[in-house]
PDB file of N, CA and C in Angstrom:
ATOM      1  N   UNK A   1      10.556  16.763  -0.401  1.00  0.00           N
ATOM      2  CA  UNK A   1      10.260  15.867   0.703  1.00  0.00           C
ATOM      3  C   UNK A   1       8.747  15.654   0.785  1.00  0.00           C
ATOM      4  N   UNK A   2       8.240  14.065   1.029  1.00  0.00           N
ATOM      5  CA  UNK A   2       7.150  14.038   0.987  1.00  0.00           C
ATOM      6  C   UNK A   2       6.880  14.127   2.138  1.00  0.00           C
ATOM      7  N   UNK A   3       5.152  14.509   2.365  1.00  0.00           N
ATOM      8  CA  UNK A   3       4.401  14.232   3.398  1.00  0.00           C
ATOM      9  C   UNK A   3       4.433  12.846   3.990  1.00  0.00           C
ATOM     10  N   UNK A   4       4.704  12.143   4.955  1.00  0.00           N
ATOM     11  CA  UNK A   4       4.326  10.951   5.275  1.00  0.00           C
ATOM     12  C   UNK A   4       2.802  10.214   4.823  1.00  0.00           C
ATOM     13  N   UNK A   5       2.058  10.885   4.800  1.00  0.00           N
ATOM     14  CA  UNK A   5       0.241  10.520   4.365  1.00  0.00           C
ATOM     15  C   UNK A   5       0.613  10.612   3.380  1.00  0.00           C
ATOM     16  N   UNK A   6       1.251  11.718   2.001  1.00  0.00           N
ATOM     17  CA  UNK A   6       1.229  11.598   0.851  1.00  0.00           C
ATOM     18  C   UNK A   6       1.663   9.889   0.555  1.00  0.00           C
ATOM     19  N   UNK A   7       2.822   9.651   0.728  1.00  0.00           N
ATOM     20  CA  UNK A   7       3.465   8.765   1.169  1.00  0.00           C
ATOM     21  C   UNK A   7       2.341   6.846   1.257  1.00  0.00           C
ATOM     22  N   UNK A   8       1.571   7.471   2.106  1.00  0.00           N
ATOM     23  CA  UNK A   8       0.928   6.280   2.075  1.00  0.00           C
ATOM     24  C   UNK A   8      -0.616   6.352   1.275  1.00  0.00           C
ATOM     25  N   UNK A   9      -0.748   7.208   0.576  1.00  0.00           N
ATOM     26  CA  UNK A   9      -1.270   7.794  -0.657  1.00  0.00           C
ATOM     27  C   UNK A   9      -1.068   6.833  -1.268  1.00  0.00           C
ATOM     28  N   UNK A  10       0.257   7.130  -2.074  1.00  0.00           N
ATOM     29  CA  UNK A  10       0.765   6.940  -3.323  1.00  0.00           C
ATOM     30  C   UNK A  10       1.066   5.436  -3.296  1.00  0.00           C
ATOM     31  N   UNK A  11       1.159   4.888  -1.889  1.00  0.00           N
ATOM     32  CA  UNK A  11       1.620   3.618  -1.781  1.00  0.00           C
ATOM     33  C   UNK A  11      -0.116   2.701  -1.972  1.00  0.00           C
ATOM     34  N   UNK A  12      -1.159   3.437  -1.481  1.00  0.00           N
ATOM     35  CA  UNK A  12      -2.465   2.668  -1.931  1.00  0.00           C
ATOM     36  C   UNK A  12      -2.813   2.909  -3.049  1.00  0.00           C
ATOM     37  N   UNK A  13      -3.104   3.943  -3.777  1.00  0.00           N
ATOM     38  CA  UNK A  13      -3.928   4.188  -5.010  1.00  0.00           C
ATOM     39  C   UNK A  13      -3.087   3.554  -6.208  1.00  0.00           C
ATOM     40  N   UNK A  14      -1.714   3.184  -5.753  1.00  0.00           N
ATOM     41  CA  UNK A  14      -0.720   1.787  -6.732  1.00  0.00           C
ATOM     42  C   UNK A  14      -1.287   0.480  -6.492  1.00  0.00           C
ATOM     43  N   UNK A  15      -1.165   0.252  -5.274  1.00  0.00           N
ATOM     44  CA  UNK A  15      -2.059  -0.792  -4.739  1.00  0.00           C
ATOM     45  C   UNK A  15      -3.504  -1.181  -5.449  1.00  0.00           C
ATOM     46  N   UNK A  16      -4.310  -0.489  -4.881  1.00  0.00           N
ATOM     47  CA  UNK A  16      -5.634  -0.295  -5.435  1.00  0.00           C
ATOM     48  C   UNK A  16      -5.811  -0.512  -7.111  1.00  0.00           C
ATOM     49  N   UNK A  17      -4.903   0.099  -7.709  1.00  0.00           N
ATOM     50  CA  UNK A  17      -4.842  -0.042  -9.453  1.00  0.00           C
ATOM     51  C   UNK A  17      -4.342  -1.297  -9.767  1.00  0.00           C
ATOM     52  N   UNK A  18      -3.413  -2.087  -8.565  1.00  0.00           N
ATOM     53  CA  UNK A  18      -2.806  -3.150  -9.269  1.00  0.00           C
ATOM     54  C   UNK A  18      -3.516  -4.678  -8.763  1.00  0.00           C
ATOM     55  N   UNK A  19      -4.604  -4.484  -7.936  1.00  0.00           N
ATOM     56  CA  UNK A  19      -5.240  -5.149  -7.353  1.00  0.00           C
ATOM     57  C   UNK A  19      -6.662  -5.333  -8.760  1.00  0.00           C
ATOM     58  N   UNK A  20      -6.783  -3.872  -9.432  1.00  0.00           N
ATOM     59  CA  UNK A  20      -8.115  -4.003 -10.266  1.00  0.00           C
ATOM     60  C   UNK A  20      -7.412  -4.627 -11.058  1.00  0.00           C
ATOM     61  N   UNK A  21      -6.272  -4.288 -11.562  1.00  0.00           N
ATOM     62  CA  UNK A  21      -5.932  -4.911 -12.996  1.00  0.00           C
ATOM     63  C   UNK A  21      -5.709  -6.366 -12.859  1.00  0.00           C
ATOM     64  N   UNK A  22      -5.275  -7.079 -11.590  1.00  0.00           N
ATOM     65  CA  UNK A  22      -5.119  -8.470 -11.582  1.00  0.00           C
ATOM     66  C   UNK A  22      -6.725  -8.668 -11.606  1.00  0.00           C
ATOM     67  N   UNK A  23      -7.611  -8.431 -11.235  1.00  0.00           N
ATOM     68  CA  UNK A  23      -8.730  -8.929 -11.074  1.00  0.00           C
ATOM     69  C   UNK A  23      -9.530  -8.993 -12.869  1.00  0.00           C
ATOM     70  N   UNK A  24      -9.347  -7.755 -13.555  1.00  0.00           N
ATOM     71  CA  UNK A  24      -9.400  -7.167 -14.617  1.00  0.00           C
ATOM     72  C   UNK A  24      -9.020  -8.648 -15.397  1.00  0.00           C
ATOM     73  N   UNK A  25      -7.654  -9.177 -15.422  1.00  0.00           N
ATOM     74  CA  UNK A  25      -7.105 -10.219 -16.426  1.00  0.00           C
ATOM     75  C   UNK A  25      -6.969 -11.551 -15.235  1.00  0.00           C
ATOM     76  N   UNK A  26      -8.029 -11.716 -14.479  1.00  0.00           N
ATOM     77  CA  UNK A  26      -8.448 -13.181 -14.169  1.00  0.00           C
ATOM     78  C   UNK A  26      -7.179 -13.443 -13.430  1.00  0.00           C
ATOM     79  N   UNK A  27      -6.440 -12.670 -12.971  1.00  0.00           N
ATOM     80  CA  UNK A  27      -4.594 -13.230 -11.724  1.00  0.00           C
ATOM     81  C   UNK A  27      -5.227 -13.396 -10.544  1.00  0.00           C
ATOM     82  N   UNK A  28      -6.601 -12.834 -10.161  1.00  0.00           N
ATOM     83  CA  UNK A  28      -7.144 -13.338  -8.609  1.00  0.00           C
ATOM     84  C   UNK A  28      -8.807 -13.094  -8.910  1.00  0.00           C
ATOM     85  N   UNK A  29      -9.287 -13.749  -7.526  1.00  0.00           N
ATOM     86  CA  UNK A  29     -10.786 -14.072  -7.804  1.00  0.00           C
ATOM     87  C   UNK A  29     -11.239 -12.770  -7.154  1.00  0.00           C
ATOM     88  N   UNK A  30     -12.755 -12.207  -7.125  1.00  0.00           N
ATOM     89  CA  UNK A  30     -13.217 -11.460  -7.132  1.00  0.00           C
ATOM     90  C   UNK A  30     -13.372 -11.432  -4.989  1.00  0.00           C
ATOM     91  N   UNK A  31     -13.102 -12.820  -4.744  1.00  0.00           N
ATOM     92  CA  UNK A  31     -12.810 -13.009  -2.955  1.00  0.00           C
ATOM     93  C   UNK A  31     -11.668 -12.202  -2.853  1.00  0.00           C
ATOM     94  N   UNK A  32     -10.551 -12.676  -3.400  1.00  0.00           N
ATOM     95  CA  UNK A  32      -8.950 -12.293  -3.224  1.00  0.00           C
ATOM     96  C   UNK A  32      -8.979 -10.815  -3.644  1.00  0.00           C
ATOM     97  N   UNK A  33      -9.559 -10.317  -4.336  1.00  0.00           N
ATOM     98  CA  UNK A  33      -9.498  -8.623  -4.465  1.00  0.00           C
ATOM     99  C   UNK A  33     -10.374  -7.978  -3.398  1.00  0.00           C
ATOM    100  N   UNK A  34     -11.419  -8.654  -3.098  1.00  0.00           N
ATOM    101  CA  UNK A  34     -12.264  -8.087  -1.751  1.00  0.00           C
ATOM    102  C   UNK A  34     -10.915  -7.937  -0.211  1.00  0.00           C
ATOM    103  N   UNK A  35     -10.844  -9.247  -0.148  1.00  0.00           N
ATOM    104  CA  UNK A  35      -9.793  -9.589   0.507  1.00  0.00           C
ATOM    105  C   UNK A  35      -8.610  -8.581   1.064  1.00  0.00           C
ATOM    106  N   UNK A  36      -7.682  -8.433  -0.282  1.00  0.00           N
ATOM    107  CA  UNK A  36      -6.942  -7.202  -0.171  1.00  0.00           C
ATOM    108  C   UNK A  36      -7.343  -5.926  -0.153  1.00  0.00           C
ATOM    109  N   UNK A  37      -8.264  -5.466  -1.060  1.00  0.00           N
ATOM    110  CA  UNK A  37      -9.013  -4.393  -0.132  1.00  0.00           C
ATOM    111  C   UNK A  37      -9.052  -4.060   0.915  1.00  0.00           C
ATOM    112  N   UNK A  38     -10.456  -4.591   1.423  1.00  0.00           N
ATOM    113  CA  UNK A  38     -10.358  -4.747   2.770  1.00  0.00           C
ATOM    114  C   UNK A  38      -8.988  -4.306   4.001  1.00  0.00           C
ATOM    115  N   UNK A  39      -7.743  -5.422   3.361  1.00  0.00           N
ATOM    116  CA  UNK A  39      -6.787  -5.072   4.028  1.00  0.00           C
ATOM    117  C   UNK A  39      -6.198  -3.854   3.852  1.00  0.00           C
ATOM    118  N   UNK A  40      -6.161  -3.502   2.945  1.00  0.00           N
ATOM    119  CA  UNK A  40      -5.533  -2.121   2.652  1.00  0.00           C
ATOM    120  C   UNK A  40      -6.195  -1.245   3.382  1.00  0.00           C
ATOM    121  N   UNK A  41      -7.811  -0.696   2.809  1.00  0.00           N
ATOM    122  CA  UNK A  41      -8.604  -0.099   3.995  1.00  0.00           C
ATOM    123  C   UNK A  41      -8.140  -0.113   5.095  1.00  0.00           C
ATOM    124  N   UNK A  42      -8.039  -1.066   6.123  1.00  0.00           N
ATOM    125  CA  UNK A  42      -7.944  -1.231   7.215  1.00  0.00           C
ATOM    126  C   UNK A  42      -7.109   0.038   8.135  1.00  0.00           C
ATOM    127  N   UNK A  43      -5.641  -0.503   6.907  1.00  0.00           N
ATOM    128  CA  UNK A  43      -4.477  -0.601   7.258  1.00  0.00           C
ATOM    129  C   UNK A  43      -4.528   1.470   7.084  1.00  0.00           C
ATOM    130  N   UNK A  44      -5.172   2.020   5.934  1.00  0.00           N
ATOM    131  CA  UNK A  44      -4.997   3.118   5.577  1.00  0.00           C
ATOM    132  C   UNK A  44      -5.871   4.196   6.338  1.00  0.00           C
ATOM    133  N   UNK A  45      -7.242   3.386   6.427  1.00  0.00           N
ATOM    134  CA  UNK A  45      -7.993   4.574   7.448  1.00  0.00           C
ATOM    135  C   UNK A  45      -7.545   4.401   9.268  1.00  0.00           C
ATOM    136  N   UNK A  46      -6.586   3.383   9.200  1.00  0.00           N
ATOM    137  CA  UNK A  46      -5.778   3.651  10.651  1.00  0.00           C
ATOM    138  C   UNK A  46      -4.865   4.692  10.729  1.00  0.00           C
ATOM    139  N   UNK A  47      -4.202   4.294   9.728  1.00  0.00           N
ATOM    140  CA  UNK A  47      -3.206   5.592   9.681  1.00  0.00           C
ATOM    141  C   UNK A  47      -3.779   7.479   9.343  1.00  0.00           C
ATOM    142  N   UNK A  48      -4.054   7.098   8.645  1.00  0.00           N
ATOM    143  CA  UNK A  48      -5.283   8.826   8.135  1.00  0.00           C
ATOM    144  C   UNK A  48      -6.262   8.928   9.262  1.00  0.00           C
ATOM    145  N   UNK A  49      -6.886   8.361  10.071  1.00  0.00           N
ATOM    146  CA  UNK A  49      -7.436   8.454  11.580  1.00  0.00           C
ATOM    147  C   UNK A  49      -6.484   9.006  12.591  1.00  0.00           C
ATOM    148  N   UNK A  50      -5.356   8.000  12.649  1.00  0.00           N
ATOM    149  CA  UNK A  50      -4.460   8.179  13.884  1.00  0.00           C
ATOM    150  C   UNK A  50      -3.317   9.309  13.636  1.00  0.00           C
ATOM    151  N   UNK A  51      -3.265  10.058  12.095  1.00  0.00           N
ATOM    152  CA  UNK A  51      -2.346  11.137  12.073  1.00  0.00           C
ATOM    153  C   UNK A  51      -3.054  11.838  11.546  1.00  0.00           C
ATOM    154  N   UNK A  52      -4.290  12.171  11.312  1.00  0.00           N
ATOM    155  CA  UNK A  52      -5.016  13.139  10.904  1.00  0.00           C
ATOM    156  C   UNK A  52      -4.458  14.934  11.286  1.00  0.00           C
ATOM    157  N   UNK A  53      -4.088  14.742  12.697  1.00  0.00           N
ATOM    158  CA  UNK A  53      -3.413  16.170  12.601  1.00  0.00           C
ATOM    159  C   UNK A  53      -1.885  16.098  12.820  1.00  0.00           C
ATOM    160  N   UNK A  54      -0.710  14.923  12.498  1.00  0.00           N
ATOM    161  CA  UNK A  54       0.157  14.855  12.919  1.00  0.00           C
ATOM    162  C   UNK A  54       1.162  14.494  11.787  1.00  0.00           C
ATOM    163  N   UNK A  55       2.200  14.733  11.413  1.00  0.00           N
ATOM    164  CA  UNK A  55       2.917  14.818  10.153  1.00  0.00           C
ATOM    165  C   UNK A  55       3.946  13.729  10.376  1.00  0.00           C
ATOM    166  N   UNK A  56       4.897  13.136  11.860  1.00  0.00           N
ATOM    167  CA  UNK A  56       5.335  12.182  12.339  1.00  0.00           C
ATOM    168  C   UNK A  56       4.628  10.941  12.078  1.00  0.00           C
ATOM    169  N   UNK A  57       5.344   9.558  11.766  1.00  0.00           N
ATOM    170  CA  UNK A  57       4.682   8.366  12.084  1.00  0.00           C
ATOM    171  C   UNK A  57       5.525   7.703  13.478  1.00  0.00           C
ATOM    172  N   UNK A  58       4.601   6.493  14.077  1.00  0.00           N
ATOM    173  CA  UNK A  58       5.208   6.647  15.359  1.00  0.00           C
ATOM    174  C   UNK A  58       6.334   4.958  14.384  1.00  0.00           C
ATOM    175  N   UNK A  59       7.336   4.566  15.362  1.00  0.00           N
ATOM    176  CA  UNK A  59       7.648   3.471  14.509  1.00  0.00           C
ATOM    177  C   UNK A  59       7.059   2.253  14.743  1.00  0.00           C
ATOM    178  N   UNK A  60       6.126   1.741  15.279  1.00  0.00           N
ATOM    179  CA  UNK A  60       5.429   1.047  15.263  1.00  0.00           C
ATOM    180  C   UNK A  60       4.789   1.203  14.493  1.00  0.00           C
ATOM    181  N   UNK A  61       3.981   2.150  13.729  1.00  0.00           N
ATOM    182  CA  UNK A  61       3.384   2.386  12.500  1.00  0.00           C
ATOM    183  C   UNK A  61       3.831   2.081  11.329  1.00  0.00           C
ATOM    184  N   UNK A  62       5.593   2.675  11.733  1.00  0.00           N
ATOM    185  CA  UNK A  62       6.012   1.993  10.198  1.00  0.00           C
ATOM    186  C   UNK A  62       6.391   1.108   9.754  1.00  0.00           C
ATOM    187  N   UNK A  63       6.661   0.295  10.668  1.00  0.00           N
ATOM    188  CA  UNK A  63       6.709  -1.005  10.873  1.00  0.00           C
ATOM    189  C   UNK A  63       5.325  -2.011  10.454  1.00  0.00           C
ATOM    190  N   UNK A  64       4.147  -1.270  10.708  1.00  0.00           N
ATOM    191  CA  UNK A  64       3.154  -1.835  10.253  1.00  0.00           C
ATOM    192  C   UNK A  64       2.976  -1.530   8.815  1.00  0.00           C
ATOM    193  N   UNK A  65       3.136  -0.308   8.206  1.00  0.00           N
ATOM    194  CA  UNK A  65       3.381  -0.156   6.527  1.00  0.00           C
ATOM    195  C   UNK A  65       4.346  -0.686   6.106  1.00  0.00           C
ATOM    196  N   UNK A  66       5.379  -1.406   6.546  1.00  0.00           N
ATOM    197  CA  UNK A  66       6.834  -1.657   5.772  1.00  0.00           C
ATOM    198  C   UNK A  66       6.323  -3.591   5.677  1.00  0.00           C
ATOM    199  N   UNK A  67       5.417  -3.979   6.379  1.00  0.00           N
ATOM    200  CA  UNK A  67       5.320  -5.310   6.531  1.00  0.00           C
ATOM    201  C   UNK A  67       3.812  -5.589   5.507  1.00  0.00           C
ATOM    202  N   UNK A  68       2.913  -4.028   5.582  1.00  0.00           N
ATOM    203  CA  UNK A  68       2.207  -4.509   4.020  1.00  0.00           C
ATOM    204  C   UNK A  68       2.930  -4.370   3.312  1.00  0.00           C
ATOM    205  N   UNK A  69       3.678  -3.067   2.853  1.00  0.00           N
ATOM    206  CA  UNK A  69       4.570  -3.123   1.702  1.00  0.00           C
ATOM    207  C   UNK A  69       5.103  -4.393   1.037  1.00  0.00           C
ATOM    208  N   UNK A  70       5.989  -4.849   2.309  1.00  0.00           N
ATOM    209  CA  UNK A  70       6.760  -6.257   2.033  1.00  0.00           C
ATOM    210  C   UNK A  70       5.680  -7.218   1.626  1.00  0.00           C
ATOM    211  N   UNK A  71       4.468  -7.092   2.257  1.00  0.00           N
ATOM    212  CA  UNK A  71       3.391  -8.805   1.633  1.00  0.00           C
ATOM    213  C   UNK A  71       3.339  -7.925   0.147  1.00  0.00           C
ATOM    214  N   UNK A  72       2.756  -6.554  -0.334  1.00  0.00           N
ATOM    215  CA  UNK A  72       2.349  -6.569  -1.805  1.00  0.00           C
ATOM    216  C   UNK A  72       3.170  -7.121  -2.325  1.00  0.00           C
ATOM    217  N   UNK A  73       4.485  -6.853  -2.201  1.00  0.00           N
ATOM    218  CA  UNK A  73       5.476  -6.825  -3.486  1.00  0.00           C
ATOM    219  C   UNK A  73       6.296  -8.244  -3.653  1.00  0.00           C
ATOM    220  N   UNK A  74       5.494  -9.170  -2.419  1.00  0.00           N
ATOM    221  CA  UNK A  74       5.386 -10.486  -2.383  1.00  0.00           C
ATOM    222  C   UNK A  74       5.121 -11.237  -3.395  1.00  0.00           C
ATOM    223  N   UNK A  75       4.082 -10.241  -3.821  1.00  0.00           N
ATOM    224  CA  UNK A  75       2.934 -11.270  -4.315  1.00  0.00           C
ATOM    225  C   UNK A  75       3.204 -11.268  -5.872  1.00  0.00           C
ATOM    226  N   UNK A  76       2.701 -12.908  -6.447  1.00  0.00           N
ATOM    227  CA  UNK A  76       3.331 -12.761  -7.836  1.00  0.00           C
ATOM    228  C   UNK A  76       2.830 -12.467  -8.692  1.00  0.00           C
ATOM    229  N   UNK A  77       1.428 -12.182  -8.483  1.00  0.00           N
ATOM    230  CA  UNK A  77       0.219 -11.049  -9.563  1.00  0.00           C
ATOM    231  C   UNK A  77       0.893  -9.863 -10.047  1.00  0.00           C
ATOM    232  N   UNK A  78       1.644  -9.223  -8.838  1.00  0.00           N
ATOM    233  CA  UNK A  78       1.716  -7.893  -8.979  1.00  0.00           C
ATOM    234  C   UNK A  78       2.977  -7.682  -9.850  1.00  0.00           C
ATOM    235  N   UNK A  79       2.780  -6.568 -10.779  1.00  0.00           N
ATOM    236  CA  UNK A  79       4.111  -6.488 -11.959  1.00  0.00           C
ATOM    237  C   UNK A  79       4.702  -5.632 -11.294  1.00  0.00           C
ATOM    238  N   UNK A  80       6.141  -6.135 -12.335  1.00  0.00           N
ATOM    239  CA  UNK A  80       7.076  -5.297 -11.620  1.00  0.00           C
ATOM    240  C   UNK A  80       7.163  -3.821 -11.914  1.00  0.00           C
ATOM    241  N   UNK A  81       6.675  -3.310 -12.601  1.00  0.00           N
ATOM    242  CA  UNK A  81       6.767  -1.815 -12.818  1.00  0.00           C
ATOM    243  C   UNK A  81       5.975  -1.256 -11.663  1.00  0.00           C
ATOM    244  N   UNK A  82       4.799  -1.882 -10.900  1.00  0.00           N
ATOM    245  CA  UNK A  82       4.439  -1.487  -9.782  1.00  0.00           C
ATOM    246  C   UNK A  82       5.300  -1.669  -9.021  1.00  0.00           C
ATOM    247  N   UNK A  83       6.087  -2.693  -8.645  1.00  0.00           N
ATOM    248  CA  UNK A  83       6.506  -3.485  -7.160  1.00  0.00           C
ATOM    249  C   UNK A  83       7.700  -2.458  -7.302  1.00  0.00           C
ATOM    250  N   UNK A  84       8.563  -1.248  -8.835  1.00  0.00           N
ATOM    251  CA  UNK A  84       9.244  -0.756  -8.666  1.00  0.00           C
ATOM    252  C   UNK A  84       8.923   1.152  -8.346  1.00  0.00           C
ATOM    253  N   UNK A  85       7.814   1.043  -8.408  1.00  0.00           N
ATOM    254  CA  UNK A  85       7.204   2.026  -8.140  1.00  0.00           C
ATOM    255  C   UNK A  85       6.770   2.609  -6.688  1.00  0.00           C
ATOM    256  N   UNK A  86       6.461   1.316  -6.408  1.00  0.00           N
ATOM    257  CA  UNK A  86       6.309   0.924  -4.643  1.00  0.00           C
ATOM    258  C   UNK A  86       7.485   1.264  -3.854  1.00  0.00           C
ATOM    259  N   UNK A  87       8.214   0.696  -4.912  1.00  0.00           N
ATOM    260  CA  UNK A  87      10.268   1.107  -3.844  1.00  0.00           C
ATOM    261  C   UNK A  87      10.074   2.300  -3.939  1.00  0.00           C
ATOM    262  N   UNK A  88      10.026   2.984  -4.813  1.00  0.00           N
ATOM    263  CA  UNK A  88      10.573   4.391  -5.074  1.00  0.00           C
ATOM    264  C   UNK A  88       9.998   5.466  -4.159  1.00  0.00           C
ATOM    265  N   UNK A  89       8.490   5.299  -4.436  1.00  0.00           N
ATOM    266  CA  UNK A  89       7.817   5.631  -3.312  1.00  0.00           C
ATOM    267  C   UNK A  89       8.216   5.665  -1.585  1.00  0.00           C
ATOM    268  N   UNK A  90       8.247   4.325  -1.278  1.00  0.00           N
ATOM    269  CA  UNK A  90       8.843   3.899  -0.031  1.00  0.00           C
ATOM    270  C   UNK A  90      10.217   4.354   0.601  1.00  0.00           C
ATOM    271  N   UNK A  91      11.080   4.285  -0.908  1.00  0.00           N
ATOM    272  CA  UNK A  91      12.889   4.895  -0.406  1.00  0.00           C
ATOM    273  C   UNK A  91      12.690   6.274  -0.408  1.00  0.00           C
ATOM    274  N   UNK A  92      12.091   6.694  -0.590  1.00  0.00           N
ATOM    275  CA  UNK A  92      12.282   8.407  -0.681  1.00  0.00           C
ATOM    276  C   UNK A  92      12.763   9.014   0.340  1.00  0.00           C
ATOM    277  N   UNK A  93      12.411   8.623   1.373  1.00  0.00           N
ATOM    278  CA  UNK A  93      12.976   9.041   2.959  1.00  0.00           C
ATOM    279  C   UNK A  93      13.661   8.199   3.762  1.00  0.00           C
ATOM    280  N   UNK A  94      14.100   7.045   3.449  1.00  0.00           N
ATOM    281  CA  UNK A  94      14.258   6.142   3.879  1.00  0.00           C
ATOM    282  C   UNK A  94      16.311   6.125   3.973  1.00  0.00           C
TER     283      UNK A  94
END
């Protein structure tokens, strides 16, 4: 059983790798990788702030990770060996 933070770990540093590599082979501009960044950040030092000592997410929280989740794996840069990696990650507790 994972940690919930592990959890949203594993769900950025996929992120983060699949964001360089589109940028890497020209799939988005060097705005559009700032861009998502950015969002990710946002989204991750809220959560690692707001559960720093707490192992629960509230569901409004996860609701806010399940709706980035849903935009990455949106998107048509991103390959599918990530976007299936992302599930796996995500279903684990689910």
């Amino acid at each position: 059983m994972w940690d919930q933070k592990e959890r949203v770990y594993s769900i950025e540093r996929l992120t983060k790798n699949e964001f360089r590599h589109a940028l890497a082979v020209n799939l988005i501009t060097q705005e559009q990788h700032d861009n998502y960044l950015q969002e990710l950040n946002e989204l991750t030092s809220y959560i690692y702030e707001k559960y720093k000592d707490s192992l629960a997410f509230y569901d409004e929280d996860w609701i806010k990770i399940n709706n980035y989740y849903e935009k990455i794996v949106a998107l048509d840069f991103v390959r599918a060996r990530t976007k299936n990696n992302l599930e796996l990650i995500w279903l684990i507790e689910m």
